[in-house]
PDB file of N, CA and C in Angstrom:
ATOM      1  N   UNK A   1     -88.738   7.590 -95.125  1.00  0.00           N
ATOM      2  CA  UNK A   1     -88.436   7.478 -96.540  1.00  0.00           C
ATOM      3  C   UNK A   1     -89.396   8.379 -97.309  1.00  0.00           C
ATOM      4  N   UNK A   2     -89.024   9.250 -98.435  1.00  0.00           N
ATOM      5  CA  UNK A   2     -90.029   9.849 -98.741  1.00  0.00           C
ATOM      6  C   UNK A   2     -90.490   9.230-100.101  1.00  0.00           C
ATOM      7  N   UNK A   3     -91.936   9.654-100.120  1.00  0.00           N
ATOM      8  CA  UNK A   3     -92.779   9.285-101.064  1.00  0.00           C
ATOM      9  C   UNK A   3     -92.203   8.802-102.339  1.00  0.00           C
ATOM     10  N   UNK A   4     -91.514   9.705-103.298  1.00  0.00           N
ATOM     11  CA  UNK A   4     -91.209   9.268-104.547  1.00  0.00           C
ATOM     12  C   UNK A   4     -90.112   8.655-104.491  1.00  0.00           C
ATOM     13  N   UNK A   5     -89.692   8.454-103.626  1.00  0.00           N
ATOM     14  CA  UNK A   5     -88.421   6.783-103.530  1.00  0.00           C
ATOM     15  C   UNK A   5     -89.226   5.636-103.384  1.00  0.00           C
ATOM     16  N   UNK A   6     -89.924   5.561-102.240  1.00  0.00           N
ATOM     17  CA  UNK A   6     -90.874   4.420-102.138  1.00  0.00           C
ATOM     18  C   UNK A   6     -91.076   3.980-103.259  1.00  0.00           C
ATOM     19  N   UNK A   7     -91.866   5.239-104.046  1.00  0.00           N
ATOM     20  CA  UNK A   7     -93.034   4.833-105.036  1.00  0.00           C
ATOM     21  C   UNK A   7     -92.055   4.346-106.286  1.00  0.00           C
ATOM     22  N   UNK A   8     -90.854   4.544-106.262  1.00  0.00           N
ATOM     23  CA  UNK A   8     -89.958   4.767-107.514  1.00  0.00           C
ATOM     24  C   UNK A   8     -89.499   2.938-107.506  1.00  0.00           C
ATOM     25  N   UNK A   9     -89.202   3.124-105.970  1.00  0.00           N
ATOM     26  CA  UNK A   9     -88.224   1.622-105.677  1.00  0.00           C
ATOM     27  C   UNK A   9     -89.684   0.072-106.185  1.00  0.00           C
ATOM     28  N   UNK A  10     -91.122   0.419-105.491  1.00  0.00           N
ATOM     29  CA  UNK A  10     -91.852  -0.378-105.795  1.00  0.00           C
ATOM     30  C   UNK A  10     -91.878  -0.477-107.378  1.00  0.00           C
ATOM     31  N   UNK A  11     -91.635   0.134-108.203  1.00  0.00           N
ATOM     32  CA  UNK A  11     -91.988   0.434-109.740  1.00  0.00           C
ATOM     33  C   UNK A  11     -90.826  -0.302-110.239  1.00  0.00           C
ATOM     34  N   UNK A  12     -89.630  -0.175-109.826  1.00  0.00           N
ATOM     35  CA  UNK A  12     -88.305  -1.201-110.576  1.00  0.00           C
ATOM     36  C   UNK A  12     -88.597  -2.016-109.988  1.00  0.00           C
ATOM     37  N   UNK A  13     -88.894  -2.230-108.615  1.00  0.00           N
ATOM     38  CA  UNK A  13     -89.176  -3.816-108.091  1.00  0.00           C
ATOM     39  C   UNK A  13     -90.167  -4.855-108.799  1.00  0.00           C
ATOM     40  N   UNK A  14     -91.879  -3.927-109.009  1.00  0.00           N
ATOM     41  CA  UNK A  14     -92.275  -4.629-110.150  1.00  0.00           C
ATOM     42  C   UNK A  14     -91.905  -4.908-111.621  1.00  0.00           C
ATOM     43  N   UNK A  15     -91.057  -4.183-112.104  1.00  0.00           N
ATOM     44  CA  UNK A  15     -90.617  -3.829-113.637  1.00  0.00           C
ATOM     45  C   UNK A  15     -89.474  -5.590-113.500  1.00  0.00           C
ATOM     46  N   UNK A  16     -89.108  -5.248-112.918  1.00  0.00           N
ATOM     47  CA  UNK A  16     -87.779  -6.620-113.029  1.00  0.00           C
ATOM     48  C   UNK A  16     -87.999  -7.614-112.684  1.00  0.00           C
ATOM     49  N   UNK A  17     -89.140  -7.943-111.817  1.00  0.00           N
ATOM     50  CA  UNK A  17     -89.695  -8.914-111.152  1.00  0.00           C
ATOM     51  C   UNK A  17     -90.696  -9.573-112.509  1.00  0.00           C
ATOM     52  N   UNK A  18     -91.634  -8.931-113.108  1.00  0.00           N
ATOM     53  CA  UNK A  18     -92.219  -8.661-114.099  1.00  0.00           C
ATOM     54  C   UNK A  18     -91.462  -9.261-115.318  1.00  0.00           C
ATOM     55  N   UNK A  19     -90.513  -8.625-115.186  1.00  0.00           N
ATOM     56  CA  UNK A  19     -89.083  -8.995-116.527  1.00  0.00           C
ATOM     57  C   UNK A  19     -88.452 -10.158-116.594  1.00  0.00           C
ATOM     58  N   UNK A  20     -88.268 -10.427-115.079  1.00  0.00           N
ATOM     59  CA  UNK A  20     -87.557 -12.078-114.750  1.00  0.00           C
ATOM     60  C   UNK A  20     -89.013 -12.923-115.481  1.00  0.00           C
ATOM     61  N   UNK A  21     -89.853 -13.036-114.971  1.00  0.00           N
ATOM     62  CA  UNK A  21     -91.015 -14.000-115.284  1.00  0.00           C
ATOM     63  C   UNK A  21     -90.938 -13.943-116.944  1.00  0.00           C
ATOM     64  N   UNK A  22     -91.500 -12.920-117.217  1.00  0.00           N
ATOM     65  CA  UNK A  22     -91.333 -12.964-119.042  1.00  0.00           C
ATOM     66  C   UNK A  22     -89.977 -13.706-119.534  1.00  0.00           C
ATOM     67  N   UNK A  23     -89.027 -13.401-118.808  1.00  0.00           N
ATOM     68  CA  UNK A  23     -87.989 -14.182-119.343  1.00  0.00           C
ATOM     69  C   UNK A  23     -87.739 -15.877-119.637  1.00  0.00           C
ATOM     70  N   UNK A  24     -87.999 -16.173-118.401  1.00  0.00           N
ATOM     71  CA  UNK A  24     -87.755 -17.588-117.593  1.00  0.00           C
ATOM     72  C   UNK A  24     -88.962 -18.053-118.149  1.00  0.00           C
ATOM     73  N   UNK A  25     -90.346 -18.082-118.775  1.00  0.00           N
ATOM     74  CA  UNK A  25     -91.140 -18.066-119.646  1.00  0.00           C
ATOM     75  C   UNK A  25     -91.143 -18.112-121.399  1.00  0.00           C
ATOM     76  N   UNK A  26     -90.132 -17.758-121.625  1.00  0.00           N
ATOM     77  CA  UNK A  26     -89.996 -17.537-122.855  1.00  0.00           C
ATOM     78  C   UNK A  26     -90.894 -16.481-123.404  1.00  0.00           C
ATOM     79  N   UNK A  27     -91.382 -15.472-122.965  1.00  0.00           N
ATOM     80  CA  UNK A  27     -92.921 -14.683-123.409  1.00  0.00           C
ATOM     81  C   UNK A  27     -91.822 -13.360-123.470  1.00  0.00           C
ATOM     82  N   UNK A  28     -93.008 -12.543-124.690  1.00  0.00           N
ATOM     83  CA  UNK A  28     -92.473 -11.322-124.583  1.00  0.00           C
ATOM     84  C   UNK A  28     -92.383 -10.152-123.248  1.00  0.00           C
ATOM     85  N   UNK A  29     -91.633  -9.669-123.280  1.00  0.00           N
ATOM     86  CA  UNK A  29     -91.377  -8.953-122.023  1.00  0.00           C
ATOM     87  C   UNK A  29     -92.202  -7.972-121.649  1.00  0.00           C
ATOM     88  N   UNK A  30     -92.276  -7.256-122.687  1.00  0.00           N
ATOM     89  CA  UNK A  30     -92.857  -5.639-122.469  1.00  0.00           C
ATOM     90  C   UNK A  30     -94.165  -5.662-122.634  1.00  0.00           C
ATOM     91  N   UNK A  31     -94.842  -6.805-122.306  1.00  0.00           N
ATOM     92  CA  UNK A  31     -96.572  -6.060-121.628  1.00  0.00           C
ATOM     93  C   UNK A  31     -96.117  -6.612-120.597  1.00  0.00           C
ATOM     94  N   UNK A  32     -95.452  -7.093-119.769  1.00  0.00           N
ATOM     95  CA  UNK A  32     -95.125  -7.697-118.764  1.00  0.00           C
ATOM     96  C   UNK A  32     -94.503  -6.547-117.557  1.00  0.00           C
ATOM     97  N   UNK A  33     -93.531  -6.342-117.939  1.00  0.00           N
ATOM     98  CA  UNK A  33     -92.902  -4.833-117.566  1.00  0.00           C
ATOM     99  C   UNK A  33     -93.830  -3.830-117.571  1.00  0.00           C
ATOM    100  N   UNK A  34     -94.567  -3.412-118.583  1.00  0.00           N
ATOM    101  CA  UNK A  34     -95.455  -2.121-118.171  1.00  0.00           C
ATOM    102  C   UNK A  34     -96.373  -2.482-117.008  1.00  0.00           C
ATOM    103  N   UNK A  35     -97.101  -3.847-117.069  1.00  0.00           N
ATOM    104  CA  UNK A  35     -97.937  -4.098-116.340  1.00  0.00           C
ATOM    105  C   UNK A  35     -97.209  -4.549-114.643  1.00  0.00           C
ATOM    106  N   UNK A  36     -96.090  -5.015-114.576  1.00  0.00           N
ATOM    107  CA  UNK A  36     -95.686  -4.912-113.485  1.00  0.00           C
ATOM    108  C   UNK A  36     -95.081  -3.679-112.587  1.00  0.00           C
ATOM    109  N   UNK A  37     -95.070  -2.687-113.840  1.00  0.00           N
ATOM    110  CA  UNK A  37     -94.193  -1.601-113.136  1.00  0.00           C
ATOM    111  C   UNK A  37     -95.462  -0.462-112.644  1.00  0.00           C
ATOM    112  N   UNK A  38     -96.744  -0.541-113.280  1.00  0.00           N
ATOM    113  CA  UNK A  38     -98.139   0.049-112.889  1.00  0.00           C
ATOM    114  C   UNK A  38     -98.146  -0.958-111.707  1.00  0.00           C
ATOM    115  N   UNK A  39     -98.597  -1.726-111.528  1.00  0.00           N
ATOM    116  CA  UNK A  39     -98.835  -2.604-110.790  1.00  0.00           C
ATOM    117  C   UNK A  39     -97.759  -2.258-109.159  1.00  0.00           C
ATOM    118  N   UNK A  40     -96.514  -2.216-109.512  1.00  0.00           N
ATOM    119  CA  UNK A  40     -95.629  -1.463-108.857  1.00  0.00           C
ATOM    120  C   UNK A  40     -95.929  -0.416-108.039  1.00  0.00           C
ATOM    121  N   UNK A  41     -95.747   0.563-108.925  1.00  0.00           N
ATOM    122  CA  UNK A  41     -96.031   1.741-108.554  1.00  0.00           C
ATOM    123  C   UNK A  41     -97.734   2.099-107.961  1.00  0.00           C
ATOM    124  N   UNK A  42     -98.517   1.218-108.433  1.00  0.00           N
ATOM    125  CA  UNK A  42     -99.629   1.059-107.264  1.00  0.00           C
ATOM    126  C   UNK A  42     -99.819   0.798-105.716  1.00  0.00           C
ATOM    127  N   UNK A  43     -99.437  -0.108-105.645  1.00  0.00           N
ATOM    128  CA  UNK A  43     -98.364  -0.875-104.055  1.00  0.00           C
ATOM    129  C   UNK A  43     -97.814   0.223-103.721  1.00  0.00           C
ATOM    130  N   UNK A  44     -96.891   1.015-104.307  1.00  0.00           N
ATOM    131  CA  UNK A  44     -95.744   2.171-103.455  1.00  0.00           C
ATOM    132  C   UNK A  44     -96.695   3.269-103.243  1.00  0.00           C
ATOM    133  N   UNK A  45     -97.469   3.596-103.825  1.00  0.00           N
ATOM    134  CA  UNK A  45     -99.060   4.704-103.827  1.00  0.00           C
ATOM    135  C   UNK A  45     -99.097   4.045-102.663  1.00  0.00           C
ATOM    136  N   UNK A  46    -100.024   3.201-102.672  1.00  0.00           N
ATOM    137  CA  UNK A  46    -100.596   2.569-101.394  1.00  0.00           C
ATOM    138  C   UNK A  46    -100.002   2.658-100.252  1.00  0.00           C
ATOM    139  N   UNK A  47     -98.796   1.948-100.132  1.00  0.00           N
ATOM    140  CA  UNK A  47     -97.810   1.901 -98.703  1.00  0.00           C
ATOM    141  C   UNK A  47     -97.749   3.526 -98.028  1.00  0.00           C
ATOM    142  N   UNK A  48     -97.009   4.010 -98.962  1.00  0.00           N
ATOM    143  CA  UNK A  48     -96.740   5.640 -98.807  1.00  0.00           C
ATOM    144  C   UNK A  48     -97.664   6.495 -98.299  1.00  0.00           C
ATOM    145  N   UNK A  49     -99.094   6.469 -98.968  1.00  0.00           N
ATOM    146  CA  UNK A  49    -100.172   6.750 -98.159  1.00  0.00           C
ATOM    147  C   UNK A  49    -100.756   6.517 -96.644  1.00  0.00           C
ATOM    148  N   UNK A  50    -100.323   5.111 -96.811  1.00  0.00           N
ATOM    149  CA  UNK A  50    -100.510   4.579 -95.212  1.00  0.00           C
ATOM    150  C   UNK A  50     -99.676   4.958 -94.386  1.00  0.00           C
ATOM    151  N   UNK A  51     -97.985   5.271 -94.930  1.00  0.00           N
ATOM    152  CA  UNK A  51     -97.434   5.813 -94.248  1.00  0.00           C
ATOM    153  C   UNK A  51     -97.732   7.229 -93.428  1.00  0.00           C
ATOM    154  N   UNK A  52     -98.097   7.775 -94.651  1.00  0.00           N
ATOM    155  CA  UNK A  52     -98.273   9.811 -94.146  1.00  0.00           C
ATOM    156  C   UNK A  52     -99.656   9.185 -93.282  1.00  0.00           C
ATOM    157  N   UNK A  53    -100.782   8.766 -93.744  1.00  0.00           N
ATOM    158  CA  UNK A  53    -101.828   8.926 -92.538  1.00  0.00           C
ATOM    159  C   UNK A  53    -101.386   8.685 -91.298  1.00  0.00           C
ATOM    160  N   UNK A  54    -100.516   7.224 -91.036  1.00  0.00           N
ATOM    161  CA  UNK A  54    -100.304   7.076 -89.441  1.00  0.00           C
ATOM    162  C   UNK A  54     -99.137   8.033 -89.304  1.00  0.00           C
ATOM    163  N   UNK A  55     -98.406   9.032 -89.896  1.00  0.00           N
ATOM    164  CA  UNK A  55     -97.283   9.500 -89.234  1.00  0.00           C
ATOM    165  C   UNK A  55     -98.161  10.651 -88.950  1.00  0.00           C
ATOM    166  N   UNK A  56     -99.715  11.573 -90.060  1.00  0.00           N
ATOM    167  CA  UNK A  56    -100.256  12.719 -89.093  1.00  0.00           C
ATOM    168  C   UNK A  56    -101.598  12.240 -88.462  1.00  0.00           C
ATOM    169  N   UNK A  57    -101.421  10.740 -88.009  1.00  0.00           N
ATOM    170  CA  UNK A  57    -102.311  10.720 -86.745  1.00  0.00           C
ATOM    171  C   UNK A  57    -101.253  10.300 -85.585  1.00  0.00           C
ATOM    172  N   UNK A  58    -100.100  10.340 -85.567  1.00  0.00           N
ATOM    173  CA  UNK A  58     -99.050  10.403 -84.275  1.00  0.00           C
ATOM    174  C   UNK A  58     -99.211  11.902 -84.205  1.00  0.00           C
ATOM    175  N   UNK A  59     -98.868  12.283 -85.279  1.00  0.00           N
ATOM    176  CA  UNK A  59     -98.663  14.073 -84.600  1.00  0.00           C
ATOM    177  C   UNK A  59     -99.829  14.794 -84.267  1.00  0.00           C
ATOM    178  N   UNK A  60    -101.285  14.676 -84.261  1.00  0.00           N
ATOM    179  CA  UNK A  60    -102.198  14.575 -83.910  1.00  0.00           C
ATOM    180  C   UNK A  60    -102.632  14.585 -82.502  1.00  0.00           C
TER     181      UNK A  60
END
């Protein structure tokens, strides 16, 4: 999978996940959403990274 899908898919995953809670809460949404979709897109940084290191220490 490459990088900016990962990183894209973790970022709506936090954004809506983020969005459901604000909702089902009654709270406003949108510090909720920004902060889940950073939050997001942190995680997909992360994974993605771990990915490329172990795929160029196989080819290694």
């Amino acid at each position: 999978m490459k990088e900016k899908t990962l990183v894209s898919t973790f970022t709506l995953i936090g954004s809506l996940a983020s969005y459901y809670y604000g909702k089902t809460h009654d709270k406003d949404v949108v510090p909720y959403v920004m902060i889940g979709g950073f939050i997001g897109a942190w995680i997909g940084e992360i994974i993605s990274s771990t990915i490329k290191n172990k795929n160029e220490d196989k080819n290694n």
